[in-house]
Each structure stands twice: as C-alpha cells, then as structure tokens.
Protein backbone atom coordinates (compact mmCIF):
# COMPACT_ATOMS: atom_id res chain seq x y z
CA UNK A 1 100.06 18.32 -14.26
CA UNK A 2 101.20 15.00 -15.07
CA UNK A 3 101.05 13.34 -18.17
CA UNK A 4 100.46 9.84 -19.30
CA UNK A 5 99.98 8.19 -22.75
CA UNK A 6 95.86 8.56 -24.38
CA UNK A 7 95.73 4.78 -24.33
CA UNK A 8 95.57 4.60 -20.88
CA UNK A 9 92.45 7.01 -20.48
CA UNK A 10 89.45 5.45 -19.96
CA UNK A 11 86.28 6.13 -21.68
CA UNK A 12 84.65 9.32 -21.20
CA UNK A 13 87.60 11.00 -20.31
CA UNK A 14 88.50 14.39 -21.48
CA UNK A 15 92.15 15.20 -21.63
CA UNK A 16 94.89 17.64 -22.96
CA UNK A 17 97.59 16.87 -25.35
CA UNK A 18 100.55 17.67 -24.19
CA UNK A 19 102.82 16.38 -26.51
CA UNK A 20 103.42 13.96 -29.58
CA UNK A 21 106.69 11.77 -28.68
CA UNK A 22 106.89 10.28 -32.81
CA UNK A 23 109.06 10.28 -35.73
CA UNK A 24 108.36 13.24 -38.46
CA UNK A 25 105.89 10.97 -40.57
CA UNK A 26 103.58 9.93 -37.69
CA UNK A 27 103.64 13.14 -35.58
CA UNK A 28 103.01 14.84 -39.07
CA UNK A 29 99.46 12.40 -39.83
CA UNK A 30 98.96 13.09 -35.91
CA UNK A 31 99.18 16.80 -36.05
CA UNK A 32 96.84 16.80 -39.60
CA UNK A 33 94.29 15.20 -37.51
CA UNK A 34 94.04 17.95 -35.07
CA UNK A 35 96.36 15.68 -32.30
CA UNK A 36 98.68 18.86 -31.29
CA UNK A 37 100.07 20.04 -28.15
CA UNK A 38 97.28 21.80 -26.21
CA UNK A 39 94.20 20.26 -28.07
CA UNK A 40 91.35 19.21 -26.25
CA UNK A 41 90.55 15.60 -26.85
CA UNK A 42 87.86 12.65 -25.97
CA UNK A 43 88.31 9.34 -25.59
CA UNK A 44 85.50 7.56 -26.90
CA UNK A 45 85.93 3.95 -26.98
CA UNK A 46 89.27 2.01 -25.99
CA UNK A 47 87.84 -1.55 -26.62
CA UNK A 48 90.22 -4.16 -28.31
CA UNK A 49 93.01 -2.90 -30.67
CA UNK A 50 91.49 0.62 -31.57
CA UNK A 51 91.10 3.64 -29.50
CA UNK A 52 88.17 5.83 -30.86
CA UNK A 53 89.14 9.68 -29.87
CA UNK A 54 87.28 12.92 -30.68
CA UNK A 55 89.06 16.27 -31.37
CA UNK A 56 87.72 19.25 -32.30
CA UNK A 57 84.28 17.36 -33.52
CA UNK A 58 85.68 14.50 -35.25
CA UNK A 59 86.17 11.42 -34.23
CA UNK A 60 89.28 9.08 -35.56
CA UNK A 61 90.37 5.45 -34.65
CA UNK A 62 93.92 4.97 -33.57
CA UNK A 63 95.98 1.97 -32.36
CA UNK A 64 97.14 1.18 -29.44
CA UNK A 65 100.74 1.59 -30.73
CA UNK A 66 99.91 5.41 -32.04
CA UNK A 67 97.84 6.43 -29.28
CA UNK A 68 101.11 5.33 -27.11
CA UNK A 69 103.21 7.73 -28.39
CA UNK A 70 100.25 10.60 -27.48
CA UNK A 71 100.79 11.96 -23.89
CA UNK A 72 97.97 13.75 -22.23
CA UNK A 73 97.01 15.02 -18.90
CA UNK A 74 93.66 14.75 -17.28
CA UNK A 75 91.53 18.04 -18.14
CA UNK A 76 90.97 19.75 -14.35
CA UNK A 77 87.45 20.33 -13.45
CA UNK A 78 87.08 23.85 -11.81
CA UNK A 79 85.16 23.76 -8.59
C-alpha cells in the first residue's frame, strides 16, 4: 500500500492515515483532531490554500503545508 501526502488526494477521496511525519507541537494539534495513524479520513475540498478534510464526522481546514506532512494511502474498495 503506498502512501502519499493528503494534499495530493483529490476530492471525494477516502483515504487512510498512515502516518504524521511533524514536530511534537503539530503532530500533537494533528492527533487532537482525530489525524492518527489508521484513521479513516475524507477529503472534502482541496481548492486554493485550504484543504477541507472530514474525520470521524467532523470536518477541519488545513493548509497545504500541514496536510503535507499527513501521508495516506488510498482506502481499497473490496470487489
């Protein structure tokens, strides 16, 4: 399963984090928001600067520069 940052999802896309590559302070704020390793996650929006995502019913804006630093891989669709 390979992994590649949330800010390159597109829209619509449903993904799996699989891990938080920040310093202590961000990957703290990220993990408080329900951004941990296994968590199912949404891309909403990606237009502009901010990237809307939705975890575990909420939804939270992040930059471009934070939602870098979150890798995910694609969720797989069973047949």
């Amino acid at each position: 399963m390979a992994s590649c940052p949330l800010s390159l999802i597109a829209p619509g896309t449903k993904a799996i984090v699989t891990m938080v590559n920040a310093g202590e302070g961000l990957r703290r704020r990220l993990y408080d928001l329900g951004l941990v390793p296994e968590a199912n996650v949404t891309v909403v929006t990606a237009d502009r600067g901010s990237i809307i995502v939705s975890v575990a019913g909420c939804r939270y804006a992040l930059s471009r520069g934070m939602a870098m630093k979150i890798l995910v891989a694609p969720e797989m669709v069973a047949v």
